[in-house]
Protein backbone atom coordinates (compact mmCIF):
# COMPACT_ATOMS: atom_id res chain seq x y z
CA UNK A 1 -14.85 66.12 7.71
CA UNK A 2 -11.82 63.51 8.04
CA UNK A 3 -11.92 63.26 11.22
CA UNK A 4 -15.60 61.81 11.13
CA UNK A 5 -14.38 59.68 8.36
CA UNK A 6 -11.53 58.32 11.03
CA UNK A 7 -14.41 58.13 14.17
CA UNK A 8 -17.31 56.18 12.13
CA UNK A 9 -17.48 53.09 10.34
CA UNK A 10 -15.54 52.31 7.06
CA UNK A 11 -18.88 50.98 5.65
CA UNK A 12 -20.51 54.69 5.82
CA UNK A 13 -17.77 56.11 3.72
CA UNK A 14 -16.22 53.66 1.56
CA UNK A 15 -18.41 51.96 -1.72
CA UNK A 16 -19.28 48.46 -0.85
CA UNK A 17 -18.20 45.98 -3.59
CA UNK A 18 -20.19 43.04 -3.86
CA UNK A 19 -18.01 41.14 -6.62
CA UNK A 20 -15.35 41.43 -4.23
CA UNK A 21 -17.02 40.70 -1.06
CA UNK A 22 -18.10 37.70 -2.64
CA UNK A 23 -14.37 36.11 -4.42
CA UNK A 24 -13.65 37.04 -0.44
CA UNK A 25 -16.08 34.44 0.71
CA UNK A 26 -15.58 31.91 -1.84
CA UNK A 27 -11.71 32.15 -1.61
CA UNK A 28 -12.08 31.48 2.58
CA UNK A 29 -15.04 28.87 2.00
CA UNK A 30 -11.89 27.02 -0.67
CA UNK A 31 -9.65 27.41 1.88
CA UNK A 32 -11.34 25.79 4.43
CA UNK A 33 -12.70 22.77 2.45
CA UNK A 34 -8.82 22.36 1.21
CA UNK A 35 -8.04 22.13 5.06
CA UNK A 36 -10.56 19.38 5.33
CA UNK A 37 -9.65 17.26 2.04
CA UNK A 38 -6.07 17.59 3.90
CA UNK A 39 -7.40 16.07 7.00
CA UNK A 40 -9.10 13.33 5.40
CA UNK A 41 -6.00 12.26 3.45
CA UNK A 42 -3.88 12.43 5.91
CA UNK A 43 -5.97 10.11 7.79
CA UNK A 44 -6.43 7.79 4.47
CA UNK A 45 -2.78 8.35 4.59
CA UNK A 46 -2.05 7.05 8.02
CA UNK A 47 -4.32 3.82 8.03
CA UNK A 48 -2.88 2.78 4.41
CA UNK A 49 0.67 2.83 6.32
CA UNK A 50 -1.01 0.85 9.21
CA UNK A 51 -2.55 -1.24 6.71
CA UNK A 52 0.53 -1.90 4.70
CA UNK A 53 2.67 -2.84 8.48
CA UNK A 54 0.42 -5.66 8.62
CA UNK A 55 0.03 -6.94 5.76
CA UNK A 56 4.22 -7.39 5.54
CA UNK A 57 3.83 -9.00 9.11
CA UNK A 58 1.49 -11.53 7.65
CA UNK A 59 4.08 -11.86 4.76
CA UNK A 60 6.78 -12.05 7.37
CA UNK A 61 5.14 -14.64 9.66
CA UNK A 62 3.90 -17.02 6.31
CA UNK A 63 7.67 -16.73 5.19
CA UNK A 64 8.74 -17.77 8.66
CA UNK A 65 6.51 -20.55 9.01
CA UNK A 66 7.73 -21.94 5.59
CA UNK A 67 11.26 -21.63 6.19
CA UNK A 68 10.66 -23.28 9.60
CA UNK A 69 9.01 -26.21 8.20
CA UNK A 70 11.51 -26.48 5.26
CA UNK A 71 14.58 -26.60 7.48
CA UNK A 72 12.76 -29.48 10.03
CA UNK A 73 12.38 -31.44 7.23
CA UNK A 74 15.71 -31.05 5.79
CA UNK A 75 16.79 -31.99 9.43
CA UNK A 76 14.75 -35.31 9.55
CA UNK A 77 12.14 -34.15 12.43
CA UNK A 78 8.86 -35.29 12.14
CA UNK A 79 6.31 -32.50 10.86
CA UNK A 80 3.10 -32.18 13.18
């Protein structure tokens, strides 16, 4: 008799738990919408950094422009 227990299915012999079964399913359905919120954030994640690069190269090139314009004048060319 345990050999047929070894040569059939596990389903035939063993009780089937449904409480179980289901935590199972709803632990692997988590675990795969955690691995989406992941992907979304680091996406968010990667355009705020892409968003934050140019926003200091406007910040840069505003700076620039005013400390070009500050030293012509203190030099005595004419501003355009």
């Amino acid at each position: 008799m345990t050999e047929r227990r070894r040569s059939g299915s596990r389903f035939l012999y063993e009780p089937f738990d449904m409480a179980t079964a289901r935590i199972e399913a709803h632990e692997r359905l988590i675990d795969e919408r955690w691995a989406g919120l992941e992907r979304r954030l680091q996406s968010i994640e990667a355009m705020l950094e892409r968003l934050e690069r140019r926003l200091w190269l406007a910040v840069y090139g505003v700076v620039g422009f005013a400390l070009s314009q500050g030293f012509l004048a203190l030099i005595g060319t004419p501003v355009r």
